[in-house]
N, C-alpha and C. Protein backbone atom coordinates (compact mmCIF):
# COMPACT_ATOMS: atom_id res chain seq x y z
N UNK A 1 -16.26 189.34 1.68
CA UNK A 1 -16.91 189.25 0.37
C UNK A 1 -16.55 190.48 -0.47
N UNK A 2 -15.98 190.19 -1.73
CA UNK A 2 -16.32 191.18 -2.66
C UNK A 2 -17.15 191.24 -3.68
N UNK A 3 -17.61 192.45 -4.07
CA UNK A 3 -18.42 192.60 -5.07
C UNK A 3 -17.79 193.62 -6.19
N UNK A 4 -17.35 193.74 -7.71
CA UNK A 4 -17.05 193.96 -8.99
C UNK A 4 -18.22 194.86 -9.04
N UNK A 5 -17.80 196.19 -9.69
CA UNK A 5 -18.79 197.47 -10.09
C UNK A 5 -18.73 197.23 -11.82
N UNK A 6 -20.08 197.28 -12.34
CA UNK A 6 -20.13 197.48 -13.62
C UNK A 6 -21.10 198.73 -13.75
N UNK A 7 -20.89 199.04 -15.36
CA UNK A 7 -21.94 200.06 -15.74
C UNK A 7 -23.31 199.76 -15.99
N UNK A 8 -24.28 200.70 -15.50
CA UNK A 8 -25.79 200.31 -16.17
C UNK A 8 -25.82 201.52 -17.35
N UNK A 9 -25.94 200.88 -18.35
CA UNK A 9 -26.57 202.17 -19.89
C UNK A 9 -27.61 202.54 -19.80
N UNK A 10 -28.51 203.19 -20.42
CA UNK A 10 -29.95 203.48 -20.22
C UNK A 10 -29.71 203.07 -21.88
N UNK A 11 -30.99 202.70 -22.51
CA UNK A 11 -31.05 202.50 -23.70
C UNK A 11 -32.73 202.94 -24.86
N UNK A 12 -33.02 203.72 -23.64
CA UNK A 12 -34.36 204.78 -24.14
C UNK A 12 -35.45 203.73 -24.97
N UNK A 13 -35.75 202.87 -23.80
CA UNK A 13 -36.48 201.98 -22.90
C UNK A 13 -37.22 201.84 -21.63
N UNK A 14 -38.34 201.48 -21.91
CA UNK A 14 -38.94 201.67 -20.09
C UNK A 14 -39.65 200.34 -20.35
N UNK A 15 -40.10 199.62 -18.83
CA UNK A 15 -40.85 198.41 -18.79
C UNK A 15 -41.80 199.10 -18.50
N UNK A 16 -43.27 198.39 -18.80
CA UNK A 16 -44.51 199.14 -18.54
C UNK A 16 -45.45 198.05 -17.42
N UNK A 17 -45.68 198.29 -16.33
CA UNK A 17 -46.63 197.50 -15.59
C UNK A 17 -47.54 198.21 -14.85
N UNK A 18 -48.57 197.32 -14.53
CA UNK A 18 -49.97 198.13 -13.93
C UNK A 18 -49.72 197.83 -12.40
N UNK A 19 -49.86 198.33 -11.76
CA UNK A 19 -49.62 198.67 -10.52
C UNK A 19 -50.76 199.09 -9.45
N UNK A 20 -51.25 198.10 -8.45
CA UNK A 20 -52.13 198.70 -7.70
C UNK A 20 -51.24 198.66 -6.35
N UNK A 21 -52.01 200.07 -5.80
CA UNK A 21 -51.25 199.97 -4.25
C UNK A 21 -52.27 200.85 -3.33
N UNK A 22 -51.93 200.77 -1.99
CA UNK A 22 -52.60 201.38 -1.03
C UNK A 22 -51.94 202.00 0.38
N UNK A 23 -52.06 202.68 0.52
CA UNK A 23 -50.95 202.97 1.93
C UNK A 23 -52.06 202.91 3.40
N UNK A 24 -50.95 201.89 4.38
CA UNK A 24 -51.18 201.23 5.59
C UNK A 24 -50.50 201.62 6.07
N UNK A 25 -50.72 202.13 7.80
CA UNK A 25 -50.02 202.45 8.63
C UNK A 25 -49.45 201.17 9.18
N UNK A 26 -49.84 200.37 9.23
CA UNK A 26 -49.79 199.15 9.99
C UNK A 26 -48.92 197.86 9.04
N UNK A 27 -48.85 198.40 7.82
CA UNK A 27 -47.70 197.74 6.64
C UNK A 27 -46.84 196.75 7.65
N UNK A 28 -46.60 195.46 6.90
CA UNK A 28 -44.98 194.56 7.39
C UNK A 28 -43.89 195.31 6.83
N UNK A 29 -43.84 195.93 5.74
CA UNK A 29 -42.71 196.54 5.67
C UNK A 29 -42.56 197.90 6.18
N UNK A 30 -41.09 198.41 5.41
CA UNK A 30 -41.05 199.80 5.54
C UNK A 30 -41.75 200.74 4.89
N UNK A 31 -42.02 200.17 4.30
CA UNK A 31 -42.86 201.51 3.29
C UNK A 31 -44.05 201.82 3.30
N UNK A 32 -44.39 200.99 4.30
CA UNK A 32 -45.79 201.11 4.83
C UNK A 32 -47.12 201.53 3.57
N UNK A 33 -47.33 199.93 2.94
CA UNK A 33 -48.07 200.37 1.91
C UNK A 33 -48.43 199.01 1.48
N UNK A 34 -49.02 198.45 0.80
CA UNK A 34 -49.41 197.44 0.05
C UNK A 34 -49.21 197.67 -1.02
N UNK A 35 -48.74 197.07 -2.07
CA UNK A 35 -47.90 197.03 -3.63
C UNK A 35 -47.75 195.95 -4.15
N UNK A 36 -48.49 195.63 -5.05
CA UNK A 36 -48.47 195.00 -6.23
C UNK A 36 -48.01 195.23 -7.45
N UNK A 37 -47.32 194.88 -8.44
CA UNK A 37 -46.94 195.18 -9.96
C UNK A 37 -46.73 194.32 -10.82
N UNK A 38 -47.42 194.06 -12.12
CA UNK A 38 -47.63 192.93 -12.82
C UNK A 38 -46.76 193.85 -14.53
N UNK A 39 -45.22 193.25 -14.73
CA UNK A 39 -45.27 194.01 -16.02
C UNK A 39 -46.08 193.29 -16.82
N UNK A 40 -46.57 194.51 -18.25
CA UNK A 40 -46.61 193.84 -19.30
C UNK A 40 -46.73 194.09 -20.87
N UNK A 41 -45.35 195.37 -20.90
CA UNK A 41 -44.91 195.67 -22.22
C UNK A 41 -43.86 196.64 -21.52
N UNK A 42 -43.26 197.00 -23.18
CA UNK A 42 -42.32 198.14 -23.15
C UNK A 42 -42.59 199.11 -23.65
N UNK A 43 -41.76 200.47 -23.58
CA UNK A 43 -42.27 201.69 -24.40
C UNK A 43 -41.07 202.65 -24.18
N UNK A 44 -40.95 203.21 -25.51
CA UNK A 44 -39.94 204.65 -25.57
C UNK A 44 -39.33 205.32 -23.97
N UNK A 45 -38.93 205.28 -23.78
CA UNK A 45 -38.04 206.21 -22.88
C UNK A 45 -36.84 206.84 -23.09
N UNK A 46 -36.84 208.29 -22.89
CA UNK A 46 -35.74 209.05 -22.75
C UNK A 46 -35.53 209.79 -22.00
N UNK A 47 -34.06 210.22 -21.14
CA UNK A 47 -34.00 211.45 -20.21
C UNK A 47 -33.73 212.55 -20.94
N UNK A 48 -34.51 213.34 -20.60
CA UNK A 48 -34.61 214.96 -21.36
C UNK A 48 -33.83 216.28 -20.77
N UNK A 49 -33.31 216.54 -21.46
CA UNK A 49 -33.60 218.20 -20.44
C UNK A 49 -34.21 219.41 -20.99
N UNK A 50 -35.03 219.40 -19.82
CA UNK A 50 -36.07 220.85 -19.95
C UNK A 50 -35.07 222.27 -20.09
N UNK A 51 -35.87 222.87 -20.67
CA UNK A 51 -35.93 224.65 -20.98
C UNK A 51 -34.86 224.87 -19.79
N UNK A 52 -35.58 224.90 -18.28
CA UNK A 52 -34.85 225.11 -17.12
C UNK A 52 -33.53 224.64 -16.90
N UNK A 53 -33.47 223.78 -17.48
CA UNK A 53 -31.72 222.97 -16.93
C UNK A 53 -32.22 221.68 -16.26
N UNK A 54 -33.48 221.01 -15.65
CA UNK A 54 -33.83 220.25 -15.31
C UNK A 54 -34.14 219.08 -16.12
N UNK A 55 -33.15 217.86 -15.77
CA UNK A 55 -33.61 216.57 -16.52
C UNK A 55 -34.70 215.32 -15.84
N UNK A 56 -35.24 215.07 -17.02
CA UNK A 56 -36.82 214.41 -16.46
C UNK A 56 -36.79 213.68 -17.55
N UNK A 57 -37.77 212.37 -16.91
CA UNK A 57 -37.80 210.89 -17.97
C UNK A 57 -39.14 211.42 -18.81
N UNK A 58 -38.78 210.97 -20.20
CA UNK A 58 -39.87 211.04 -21.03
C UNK A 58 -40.68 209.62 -21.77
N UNK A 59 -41.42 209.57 -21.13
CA UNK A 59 -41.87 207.87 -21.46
C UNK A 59 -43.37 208.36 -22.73
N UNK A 60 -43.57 207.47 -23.84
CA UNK A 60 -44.75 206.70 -24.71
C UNK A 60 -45.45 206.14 -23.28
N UNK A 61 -46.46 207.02 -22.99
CA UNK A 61 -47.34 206.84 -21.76
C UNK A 61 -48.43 205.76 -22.23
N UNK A 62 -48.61 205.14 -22.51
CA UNK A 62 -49.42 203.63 -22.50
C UNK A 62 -50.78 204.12 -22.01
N UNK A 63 -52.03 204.17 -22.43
CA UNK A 63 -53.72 203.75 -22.18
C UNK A 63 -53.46 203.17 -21.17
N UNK A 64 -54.36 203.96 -19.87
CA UNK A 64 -54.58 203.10 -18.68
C UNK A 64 -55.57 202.17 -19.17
N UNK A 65 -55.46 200.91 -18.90
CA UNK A 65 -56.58 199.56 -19.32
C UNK A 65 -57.74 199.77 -18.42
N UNK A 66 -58.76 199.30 -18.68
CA UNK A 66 -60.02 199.13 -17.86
C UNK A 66 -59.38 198.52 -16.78
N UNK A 67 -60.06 198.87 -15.47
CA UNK A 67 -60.13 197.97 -14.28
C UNK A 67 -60.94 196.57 -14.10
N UNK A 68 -61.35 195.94 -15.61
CA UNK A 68 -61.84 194.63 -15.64
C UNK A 68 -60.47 193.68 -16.29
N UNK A 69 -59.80 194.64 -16.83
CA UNK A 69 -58.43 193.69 -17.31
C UNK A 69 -57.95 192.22 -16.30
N UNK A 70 -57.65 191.66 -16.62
CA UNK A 70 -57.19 190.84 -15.68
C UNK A 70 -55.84 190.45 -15.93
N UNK A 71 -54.86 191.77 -16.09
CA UNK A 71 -53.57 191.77 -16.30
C UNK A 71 -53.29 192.39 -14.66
N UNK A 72 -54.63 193.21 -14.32
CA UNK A 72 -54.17 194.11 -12.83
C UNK A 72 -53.92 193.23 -11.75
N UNK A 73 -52.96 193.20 -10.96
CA UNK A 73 -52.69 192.44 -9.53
C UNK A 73 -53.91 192.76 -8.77
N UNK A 74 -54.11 191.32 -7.88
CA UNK A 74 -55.12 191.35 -7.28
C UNK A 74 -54.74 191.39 -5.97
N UNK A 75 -53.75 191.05 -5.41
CA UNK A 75 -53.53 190.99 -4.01
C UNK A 75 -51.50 191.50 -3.95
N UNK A 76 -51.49 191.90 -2.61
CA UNK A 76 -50.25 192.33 -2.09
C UNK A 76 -49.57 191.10 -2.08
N UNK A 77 -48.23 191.03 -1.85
CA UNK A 77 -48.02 189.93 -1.55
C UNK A 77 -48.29 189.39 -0.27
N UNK A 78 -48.51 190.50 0.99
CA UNK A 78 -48.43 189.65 1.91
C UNK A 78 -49.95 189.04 1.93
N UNK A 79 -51.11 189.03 1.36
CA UNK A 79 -52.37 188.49 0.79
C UNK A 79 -53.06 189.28 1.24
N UNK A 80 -53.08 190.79 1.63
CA UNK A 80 -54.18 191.70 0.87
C UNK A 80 -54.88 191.60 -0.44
N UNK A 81 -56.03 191.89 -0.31
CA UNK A 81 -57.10 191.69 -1.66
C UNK A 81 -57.54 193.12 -1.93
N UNK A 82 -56.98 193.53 -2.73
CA UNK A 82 -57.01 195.60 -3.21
C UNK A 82 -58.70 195.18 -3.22
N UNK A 83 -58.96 196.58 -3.03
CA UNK A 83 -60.43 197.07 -2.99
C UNK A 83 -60.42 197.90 -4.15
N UNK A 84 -61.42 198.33 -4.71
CA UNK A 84 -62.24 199.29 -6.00
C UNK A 84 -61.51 200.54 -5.80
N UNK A 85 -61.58 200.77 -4.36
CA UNK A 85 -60.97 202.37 -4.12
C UNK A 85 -60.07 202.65 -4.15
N UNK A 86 -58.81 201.45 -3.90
CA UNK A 86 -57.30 201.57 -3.92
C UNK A 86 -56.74 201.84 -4.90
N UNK A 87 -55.54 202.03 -5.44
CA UNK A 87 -54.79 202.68 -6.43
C UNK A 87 -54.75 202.45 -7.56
N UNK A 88 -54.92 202.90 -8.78
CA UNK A 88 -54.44 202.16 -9.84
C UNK A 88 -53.16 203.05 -11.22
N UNK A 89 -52.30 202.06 -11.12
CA UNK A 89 -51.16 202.72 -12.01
C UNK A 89 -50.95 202.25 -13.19
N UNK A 90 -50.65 203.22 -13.92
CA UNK A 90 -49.69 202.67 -15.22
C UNK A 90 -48.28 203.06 -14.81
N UNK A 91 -47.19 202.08 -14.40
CA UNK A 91 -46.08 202.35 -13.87
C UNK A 91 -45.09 202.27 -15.42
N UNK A 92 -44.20 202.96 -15.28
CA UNK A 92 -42.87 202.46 -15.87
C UNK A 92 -41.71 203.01 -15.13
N UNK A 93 -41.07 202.08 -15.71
CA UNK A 93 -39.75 201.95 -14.90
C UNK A 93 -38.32 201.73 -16.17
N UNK A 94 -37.22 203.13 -16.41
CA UNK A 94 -36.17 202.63 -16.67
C UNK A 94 -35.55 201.62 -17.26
N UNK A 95 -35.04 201.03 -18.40
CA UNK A 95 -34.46 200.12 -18.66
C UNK A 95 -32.75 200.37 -18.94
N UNK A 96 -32.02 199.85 -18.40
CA UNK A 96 -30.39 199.55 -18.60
C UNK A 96 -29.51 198.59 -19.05
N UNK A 97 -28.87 198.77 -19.68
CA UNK A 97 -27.96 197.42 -20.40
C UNK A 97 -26.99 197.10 -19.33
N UNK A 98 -26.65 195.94 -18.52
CA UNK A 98 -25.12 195.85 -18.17
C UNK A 98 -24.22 195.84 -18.85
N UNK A 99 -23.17 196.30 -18.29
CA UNK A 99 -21.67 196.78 -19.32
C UNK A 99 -21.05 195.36 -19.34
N UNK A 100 -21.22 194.20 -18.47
CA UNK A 100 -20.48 193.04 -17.97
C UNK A 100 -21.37 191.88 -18.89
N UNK A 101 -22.71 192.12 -18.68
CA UNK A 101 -22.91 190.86 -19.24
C UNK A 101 -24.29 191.29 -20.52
N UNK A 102 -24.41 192.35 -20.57
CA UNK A 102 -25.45 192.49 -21.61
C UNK A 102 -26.74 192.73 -21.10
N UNK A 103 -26.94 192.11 -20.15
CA UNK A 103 -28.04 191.90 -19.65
C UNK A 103 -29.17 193.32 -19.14
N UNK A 104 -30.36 193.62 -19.66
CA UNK A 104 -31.40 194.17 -19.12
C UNK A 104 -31.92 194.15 -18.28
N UNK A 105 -31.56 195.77 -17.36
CA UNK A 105 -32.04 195.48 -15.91
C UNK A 105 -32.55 196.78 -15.50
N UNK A 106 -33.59 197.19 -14.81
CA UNK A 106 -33.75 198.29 -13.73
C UNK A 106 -33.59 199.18 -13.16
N UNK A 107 -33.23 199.54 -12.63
CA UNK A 107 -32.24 200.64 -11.23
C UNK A 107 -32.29 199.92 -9.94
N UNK A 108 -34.01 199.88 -10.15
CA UNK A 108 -34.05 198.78 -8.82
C UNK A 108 -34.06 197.76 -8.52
N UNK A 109 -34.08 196.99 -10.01
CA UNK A 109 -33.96 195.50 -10.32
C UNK A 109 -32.14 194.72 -9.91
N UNK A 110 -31.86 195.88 -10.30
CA UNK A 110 -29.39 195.73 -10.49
C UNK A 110 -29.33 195.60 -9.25
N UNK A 111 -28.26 194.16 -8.99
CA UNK A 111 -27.74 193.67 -8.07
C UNK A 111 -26.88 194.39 -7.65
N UNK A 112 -26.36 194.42 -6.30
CA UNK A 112 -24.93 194.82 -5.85
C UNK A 112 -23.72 195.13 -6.93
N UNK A 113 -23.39 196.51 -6.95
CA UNK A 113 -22.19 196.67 -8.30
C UNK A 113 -22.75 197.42 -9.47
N UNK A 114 -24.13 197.83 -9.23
CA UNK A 114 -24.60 198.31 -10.61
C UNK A 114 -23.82 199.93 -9.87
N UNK A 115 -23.13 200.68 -11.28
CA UNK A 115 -23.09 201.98 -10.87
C UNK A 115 -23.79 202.35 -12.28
N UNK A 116 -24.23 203.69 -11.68
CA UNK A 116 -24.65 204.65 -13.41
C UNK A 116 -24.75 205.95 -13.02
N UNK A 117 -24.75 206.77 -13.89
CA UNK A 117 -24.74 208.47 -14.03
C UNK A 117 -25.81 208.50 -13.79
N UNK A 118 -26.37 209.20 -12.64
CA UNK A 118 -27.56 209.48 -12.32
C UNK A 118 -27.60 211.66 -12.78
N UNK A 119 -27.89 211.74 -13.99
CA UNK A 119 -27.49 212.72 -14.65
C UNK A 119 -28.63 213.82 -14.52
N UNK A 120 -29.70 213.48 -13.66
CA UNK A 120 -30.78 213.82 -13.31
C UNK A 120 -30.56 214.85 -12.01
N UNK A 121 -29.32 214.63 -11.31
CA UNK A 121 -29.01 215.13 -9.86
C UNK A 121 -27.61 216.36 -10.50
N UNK A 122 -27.19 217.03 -11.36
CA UNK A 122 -25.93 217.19 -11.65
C UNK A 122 -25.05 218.41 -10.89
N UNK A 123 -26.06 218.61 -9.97
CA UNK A 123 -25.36 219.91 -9.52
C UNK A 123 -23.82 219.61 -8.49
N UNK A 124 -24.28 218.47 -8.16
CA UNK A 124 -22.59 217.85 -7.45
C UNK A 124 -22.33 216.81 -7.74
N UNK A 125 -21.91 216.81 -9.36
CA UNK A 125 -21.34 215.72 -9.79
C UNK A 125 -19.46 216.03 -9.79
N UNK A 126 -18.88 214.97 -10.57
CA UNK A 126 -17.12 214.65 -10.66
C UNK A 126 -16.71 215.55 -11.56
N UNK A 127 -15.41 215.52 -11.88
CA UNK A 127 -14.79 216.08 -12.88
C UNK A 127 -14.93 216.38 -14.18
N UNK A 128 -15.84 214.61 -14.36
CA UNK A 128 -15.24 214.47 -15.63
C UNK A 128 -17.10 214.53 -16.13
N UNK A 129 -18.45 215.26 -15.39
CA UNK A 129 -19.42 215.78 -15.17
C UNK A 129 -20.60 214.68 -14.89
N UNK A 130 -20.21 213.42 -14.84
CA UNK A 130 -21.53 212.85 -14.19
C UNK A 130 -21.54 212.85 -12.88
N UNK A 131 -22.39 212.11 -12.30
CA UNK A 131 -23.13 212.26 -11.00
C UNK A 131 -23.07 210.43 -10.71
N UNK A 132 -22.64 210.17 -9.90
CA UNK A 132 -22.04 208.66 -10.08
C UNK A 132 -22.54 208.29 -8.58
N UNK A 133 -23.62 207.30 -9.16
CA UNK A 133 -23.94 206.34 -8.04
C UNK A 133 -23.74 204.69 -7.90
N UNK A 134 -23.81 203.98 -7.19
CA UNK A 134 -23.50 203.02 -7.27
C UNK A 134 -24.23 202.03 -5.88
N UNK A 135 -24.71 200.83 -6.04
CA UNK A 135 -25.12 199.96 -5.31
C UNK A 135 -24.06 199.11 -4.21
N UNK A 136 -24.20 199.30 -3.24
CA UNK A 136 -23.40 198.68 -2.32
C UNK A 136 -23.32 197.25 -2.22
N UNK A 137 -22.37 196.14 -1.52
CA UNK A 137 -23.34 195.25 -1.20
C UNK A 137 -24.09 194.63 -0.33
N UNK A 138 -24.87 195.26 0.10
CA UNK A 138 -25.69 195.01 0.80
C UNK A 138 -27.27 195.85 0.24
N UNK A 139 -27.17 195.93 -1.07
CA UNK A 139 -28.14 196.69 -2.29
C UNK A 139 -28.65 197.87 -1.66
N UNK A 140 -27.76 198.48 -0.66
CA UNK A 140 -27.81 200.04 -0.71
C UNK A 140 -27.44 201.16 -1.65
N UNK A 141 -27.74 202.21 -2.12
CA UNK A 141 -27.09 203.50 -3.02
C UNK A 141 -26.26 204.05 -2.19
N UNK A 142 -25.31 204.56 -2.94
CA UNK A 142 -24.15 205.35 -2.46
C UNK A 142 -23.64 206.48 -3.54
N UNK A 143 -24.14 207.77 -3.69
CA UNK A 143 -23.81 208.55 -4.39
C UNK A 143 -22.86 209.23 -3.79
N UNK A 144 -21.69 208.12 -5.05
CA UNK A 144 -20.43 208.34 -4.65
C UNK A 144 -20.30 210.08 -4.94
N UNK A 145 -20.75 211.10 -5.63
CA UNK A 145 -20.37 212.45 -5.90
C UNK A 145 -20.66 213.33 -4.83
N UNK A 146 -21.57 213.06 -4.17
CA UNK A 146 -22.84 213.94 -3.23
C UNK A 146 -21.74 213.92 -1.50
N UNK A 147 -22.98 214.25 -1.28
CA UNK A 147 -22.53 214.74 0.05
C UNK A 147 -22.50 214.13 1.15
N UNK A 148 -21.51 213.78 2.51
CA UNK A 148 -21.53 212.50 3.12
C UNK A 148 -22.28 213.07 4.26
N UNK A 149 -22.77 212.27 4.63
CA UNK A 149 -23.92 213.15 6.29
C UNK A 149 -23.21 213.35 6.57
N UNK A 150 -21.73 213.06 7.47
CA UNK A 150 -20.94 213.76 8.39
C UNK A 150 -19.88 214.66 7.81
N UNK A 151 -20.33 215.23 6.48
CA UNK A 151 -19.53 216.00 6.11
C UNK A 151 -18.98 217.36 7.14
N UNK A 152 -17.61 217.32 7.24
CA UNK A 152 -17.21 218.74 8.29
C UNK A 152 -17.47 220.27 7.51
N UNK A 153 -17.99 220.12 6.46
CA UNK A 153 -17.77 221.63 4.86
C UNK A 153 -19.23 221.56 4.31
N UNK A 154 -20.25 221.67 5.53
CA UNK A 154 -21.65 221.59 4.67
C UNK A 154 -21.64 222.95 3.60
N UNK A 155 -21.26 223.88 3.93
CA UNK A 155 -21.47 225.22 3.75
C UNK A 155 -20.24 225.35 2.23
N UNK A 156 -19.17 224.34 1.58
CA UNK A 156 -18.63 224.50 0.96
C UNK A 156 -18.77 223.61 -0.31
N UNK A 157 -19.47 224.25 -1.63
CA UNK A 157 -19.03 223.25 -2.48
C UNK A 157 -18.39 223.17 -3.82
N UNK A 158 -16.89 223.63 -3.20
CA UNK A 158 -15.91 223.47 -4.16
C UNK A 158 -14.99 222.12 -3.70
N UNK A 159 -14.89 220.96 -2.04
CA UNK A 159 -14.43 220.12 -2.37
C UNK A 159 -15.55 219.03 -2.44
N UNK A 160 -15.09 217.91 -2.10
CA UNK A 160 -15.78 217.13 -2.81
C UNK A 160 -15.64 215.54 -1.13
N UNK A 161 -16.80 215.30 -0.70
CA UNK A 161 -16.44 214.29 0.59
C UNK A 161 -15.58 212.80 0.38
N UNK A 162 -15.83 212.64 -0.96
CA UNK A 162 -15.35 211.17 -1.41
C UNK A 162 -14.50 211.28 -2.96
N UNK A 163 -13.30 211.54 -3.11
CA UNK A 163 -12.68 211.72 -4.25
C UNK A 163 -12.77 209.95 -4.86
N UNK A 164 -12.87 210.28 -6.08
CA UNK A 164 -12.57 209.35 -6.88
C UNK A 164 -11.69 209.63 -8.36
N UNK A 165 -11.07 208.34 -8.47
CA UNK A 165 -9.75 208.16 -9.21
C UNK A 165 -9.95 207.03 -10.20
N UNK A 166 -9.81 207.33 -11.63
CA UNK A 166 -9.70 206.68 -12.80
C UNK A 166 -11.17 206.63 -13.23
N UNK A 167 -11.90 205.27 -14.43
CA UNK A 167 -12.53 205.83 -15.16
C UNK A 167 -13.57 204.47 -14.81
N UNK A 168 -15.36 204.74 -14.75
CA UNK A 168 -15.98 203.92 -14.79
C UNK A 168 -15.96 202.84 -15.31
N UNK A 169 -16.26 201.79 -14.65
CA UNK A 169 -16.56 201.61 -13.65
C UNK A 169 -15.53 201.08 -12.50
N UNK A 170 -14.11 200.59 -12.71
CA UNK A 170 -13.31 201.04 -12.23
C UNK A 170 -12.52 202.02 -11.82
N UNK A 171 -13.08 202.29 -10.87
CA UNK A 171 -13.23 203.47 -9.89
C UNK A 171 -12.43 203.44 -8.36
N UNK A 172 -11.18 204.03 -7.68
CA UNK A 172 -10.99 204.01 -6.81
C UNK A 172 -11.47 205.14 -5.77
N UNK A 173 -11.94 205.43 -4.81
CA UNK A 173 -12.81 206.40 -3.92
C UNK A 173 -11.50 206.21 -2.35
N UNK A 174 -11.10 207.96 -2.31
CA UNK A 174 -10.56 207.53 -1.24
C UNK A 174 -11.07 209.17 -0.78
N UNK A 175 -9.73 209.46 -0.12
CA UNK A 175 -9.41 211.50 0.78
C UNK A 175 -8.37 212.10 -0.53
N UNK A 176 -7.84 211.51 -1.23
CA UNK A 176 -6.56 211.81 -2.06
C UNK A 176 -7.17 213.28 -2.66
N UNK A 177 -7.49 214.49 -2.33
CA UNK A 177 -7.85 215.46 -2.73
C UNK A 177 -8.64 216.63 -2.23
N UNK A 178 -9.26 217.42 -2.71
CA UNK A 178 -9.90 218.73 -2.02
C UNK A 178 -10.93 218.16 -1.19
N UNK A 179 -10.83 217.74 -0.27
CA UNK A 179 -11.64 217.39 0.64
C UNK A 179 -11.86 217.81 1.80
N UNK A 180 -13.06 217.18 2.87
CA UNK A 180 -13.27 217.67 4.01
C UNK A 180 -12.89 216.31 5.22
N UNK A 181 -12.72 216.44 6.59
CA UNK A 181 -12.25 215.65 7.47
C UNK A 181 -13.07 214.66 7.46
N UNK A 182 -14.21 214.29 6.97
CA UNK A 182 -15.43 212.93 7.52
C UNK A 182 -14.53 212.04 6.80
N UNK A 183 -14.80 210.83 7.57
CA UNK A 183 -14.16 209.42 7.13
C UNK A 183 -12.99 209.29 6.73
N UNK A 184 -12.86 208.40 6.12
CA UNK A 184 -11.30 208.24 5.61
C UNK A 184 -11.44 207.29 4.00
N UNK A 185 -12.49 207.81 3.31
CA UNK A 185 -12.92 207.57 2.32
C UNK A 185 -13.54 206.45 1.84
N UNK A 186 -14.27 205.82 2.95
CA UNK A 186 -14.76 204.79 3.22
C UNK A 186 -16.02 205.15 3.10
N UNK A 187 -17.36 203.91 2.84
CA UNK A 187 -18.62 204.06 2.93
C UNK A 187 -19.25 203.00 4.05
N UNK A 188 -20.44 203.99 4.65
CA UNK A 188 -20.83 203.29 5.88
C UNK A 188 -22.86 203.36 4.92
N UNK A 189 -22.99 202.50 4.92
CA UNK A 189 -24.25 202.04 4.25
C UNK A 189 -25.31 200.77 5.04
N UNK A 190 -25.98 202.03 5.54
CA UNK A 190 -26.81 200.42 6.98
C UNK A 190 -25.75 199.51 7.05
N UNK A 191 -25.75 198.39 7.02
CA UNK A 191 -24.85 197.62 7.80
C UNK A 191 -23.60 197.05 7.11
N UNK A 192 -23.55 197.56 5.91
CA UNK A 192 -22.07 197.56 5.27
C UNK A 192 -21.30 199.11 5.28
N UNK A 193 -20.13 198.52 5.84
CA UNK A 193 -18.92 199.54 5.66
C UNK A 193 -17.36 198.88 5.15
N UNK A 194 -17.47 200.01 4.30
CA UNK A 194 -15.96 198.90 3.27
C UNK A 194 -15.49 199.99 2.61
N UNK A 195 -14.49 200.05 1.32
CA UNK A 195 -13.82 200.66 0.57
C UNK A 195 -14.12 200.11 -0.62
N UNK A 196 -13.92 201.34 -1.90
CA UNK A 196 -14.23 200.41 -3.27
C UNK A 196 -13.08 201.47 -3.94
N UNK A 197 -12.19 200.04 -4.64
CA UNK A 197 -11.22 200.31 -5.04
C UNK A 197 -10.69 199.42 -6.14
N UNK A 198 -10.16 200.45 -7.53
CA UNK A 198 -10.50 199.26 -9.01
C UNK A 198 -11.60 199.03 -9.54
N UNK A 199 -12.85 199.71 -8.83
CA UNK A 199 -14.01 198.67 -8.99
C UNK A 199 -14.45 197.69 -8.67
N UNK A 200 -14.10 197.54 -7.22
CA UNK A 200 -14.17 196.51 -6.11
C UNK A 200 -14.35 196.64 -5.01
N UNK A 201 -15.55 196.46 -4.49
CA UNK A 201 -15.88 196.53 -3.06
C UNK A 201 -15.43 196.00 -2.56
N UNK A 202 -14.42 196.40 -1.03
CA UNK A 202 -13.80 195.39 0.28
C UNK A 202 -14.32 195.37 1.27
């Protein structure tokens, strides 16, 4: 199977949903938690950078609603029924344009192939200065700039574990450069391992 890398834009946009949750040791999933989220508007968003050099999302923070609303989720999905005491959020979340089809999406919403400048992390970004991540397919992250666990050069960072070649989102990732011995410029992502090359996962 292959999967085609496109760009996600940010477009200084956020979705706004109320969010109740609770944390369980005993959770079906991994995250060991109960989570619910009901959107239901949008609002201003922008990434900033602070005084420090540090970039951080700036969202039109939305009125938490009464807890009689009946916009709030009432149950987990797996059919927990939240209690009075459990969590209550005003969430937002990011909005992105696809470069391929237009389409408005997430971070965590983007299918397999979404890449974007995660410009928030920049201290080991590329050349050309973003910080370039990208969704596997198997909807894992892979920050292609960063650092590979089995890097042999923890202690060095002038090369770079995964070079990449040409211009988003066609992107080839190999060793072709200042690099260290791990891999052979391949990505191993839970249970996908492949090459992305052109902008094409193999």
């Amino acid at each position: 199977m292959t999967v085609r890398c496109f760009m996600l834009e940010p477009i200084e946009r956020a979705q706004v949903g109320l969010r109740r949750y609770t944390h369980w040791d005993k959770s079906p999933d991994q995250h060991h938690y109960h989570s619910a989220l009901n959107q239901i508007s949008e609002c201003f968003s922008r990434i900033v950078m602070e005084p420090d050099g540090q970039w951080v999302f700036r969202h039109v923070e939305p009125l938490m609603p009464s807890h009689q609303d009946p916009r709030w989720p009432t149950h987990c999905k797996c059919g927990y029924g939240f209690l009075e005491s459990d969590e209550w959020q005003v969430f937002t979340r990011t909005l992105y344009r696809r470069s391929d089809t237009g389409e408005l999406t997430t971070i965590d919403d983007a299918p397999p192939g979404a890449m974007y400048d995660a410009l928030w992390i920049p201290w080991w970004g590329g050349p050309d200065g973003l910080s370039l991540m990208v969704k596997c397919p198997n909807g894992a992250s892979w920050w292609i700039d960063g650092r590979a666990s089995n890097c042999t050069m923890p202690d060095d960072d002038t090369h770079r574990c995964w070079i990449r070649h040409g211009d988003p989102p066609r992107i080839t990732v190999d060793k072709a450069g200042v690099t260290c011995a791990a891999g052979a410029g391949s990505i191993q992502a839970g249970d996908y391992h492949g090459f992305l090359r052109d902008g094409v996962f193999t």
